[in-house]
PDB file of N, CA and C in Angstrom:
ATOM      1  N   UNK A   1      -8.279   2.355 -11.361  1.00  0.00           N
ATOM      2  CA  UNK A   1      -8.970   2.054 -10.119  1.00  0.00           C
ATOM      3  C   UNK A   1      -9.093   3.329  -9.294  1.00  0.00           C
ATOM      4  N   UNK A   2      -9.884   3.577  -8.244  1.00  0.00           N
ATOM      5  CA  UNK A   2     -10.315   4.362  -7.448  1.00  0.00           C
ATOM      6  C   UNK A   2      -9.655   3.991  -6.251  1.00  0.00           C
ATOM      7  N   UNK A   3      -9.465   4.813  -5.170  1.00  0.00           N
ATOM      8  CA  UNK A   3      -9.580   4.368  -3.559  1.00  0.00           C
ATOM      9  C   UNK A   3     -10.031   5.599  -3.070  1.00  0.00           C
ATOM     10  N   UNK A   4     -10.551   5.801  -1.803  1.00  0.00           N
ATOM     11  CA  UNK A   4     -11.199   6.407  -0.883  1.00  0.00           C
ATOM     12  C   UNK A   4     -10.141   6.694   0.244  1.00  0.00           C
ATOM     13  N   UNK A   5      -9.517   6.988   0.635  1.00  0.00           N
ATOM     14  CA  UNK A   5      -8.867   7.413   1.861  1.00  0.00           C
ATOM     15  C   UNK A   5      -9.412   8.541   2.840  1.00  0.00           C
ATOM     16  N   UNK A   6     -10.035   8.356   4.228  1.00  0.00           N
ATOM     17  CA  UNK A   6     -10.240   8.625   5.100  1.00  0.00           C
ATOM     18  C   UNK A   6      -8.962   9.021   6.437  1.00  0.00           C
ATOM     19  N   UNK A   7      -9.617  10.015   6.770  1.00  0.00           N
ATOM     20  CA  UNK A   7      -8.019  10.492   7.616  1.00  0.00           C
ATOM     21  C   UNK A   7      -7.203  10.811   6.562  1.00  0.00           C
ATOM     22  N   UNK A   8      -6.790  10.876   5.773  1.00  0.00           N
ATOM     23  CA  UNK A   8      -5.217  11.136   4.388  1.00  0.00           C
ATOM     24  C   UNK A   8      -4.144  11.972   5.310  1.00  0.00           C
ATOM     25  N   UNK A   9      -4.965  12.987   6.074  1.00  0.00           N
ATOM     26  CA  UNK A   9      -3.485  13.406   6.754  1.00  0.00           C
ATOM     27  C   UNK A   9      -2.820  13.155   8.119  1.00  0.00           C
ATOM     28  N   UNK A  10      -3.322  12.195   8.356  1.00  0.00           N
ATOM     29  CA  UNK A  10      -2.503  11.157   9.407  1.00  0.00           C
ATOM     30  C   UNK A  10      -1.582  10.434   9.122  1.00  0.00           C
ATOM     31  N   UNK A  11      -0.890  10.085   9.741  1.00  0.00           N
ATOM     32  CA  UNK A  11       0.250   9.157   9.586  1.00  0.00           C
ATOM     33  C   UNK A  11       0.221   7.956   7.769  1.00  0.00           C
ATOM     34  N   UNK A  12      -1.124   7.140   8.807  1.00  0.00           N
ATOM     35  CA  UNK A  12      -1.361   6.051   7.467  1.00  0.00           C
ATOM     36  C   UNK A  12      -1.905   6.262   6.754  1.00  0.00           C
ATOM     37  N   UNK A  13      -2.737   7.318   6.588  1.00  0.00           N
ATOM     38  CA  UNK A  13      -3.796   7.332   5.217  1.00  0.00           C
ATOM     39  C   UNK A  13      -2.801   8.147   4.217  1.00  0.00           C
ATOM     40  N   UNK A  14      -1.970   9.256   5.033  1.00  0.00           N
ATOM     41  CA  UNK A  14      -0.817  10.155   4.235  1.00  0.00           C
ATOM     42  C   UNK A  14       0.046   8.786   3.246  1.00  0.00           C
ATOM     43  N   UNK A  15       0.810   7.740   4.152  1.00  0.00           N
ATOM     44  CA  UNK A  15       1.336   6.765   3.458  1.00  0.00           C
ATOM     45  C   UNK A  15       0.229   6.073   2.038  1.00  0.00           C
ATOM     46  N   UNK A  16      -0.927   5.660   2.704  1.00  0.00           N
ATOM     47  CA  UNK A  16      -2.068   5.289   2.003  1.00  0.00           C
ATOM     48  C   UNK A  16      -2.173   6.070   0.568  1.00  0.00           C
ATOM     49  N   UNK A  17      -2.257   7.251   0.886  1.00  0.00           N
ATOM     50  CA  UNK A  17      -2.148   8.034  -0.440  1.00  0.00           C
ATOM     51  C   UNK A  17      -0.902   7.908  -1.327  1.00  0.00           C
ATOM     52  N   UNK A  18      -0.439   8.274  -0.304  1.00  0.00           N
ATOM     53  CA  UNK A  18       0.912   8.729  -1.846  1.00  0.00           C
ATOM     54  C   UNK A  18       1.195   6.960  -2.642  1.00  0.00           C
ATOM     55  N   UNK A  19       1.136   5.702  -2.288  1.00  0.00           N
ATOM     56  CA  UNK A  19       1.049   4.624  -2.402  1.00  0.00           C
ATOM     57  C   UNK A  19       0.223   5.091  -3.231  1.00  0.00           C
ATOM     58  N   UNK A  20      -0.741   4.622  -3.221  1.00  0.00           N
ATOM     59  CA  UNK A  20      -2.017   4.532  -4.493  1.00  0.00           C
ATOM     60  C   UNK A  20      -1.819   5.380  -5.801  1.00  0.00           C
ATOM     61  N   UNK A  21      -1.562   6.600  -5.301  1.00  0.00           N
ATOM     62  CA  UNK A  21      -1.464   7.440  -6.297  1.00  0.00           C
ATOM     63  C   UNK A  21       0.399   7.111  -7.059  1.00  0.00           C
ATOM     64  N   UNK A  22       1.466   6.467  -6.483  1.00  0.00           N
ATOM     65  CA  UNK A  22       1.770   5.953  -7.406  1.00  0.00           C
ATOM     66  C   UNK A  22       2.225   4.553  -7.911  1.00  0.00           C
ATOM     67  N   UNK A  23       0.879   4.486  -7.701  1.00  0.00           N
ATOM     68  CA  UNK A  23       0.813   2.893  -8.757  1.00  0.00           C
ATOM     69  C   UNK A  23      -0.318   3.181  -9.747  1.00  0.00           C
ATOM     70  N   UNK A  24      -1.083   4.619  -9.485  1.00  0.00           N
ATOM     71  CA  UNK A  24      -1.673   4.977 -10.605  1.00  0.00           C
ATOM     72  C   UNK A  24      -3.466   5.290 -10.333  1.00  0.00           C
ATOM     73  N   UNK A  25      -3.510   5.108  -9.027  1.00  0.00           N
ATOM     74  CA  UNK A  25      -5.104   5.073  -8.373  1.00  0.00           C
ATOM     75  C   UNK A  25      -5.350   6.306  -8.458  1.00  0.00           C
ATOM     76  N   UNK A  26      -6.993   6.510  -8.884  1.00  0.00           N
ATOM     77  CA  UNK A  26      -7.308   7.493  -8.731  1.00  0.00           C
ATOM     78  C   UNK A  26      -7.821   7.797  -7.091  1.00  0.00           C
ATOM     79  N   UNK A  27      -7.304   8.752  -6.412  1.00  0.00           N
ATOM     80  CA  UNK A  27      -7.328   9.307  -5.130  1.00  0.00           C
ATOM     81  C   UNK A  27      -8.560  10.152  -4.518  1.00  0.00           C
ATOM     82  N   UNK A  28      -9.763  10.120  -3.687  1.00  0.00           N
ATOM     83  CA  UNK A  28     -10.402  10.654  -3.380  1.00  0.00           C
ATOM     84  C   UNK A  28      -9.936  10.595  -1.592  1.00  0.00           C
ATOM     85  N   UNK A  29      -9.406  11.922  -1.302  1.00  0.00           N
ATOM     86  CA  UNK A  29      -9.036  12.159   0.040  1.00  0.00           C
ATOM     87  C   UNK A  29      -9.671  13.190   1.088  1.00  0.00           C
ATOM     88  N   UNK A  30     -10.153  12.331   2.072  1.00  0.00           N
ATOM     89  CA  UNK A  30     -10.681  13.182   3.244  1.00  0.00           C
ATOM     90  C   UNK A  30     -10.073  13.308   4.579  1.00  0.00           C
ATOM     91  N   UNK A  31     -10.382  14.712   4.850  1.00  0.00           N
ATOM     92  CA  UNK A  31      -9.687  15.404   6.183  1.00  0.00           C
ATOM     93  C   UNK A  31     -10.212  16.067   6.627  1.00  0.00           C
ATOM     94  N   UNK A  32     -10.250  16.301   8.414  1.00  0.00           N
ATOM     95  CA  UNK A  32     -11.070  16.906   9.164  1.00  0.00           C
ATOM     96  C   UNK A  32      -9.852  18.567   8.815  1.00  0.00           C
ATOM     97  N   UNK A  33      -8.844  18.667   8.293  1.00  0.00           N
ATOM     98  CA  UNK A  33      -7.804  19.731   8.534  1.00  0.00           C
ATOM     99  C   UNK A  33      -7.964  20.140   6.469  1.00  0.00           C
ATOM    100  N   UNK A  34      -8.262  21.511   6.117  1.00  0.00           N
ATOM    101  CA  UNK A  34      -8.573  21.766   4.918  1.00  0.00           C
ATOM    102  C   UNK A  34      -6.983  22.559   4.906  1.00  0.00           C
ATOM    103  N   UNK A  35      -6.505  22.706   5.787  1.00  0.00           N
ATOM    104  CA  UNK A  35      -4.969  23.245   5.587  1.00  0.00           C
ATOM    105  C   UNK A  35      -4.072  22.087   5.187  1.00  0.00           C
ATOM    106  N   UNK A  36      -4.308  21.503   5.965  1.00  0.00           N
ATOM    107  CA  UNK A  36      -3.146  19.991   5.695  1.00  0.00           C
ATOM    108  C   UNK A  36      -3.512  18.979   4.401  1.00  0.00           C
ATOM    109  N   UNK A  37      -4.492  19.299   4.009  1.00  0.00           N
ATOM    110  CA  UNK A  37      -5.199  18.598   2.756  1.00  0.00           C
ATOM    111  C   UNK A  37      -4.605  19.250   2.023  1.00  0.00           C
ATOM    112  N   UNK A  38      -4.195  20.466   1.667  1.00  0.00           N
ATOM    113  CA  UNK A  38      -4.055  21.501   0.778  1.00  0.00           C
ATOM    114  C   UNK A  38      -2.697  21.071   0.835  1.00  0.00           C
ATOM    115  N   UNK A  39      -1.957  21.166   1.647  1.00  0.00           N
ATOM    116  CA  UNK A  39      -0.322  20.720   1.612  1.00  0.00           C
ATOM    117  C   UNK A  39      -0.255  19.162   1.154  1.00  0.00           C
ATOM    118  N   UNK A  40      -0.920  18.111   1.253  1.00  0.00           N
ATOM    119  CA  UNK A  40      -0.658  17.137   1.027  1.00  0.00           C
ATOM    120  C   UNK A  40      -1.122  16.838  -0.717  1.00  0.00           C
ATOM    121  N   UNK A  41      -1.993  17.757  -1.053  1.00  0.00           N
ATOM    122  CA  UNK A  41      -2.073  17.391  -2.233  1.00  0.00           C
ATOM    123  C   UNK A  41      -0.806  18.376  -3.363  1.00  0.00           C
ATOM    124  N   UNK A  42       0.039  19.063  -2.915  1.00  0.00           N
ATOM    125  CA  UNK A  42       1.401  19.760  -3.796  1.00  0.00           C
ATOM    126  C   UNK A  42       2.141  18.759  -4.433  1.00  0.00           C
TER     127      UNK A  42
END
């Protein structure tokens, strides 16, 4: 499966992500911050 997460590095979409990704979702994540995207995806 896919999900879309909007905001990812806020509070809930950060939770949102790491959730999805492990139960096995494939993750497409957006952020107004290309620094904090970069840290959240390590």
């Amino acid at each position: 499966m896919k999900a879309l997460v909007l905001g990812a590095t806020g509070g809930m979409g950060f939770a949102l992500v790491q959730e999805w990704v492990s139960r096995g979702f494939d993750v497409v994540a957006f952020s107004r911050s290309k620094h904090k995207l970069k840290t959240l995806c390590r």
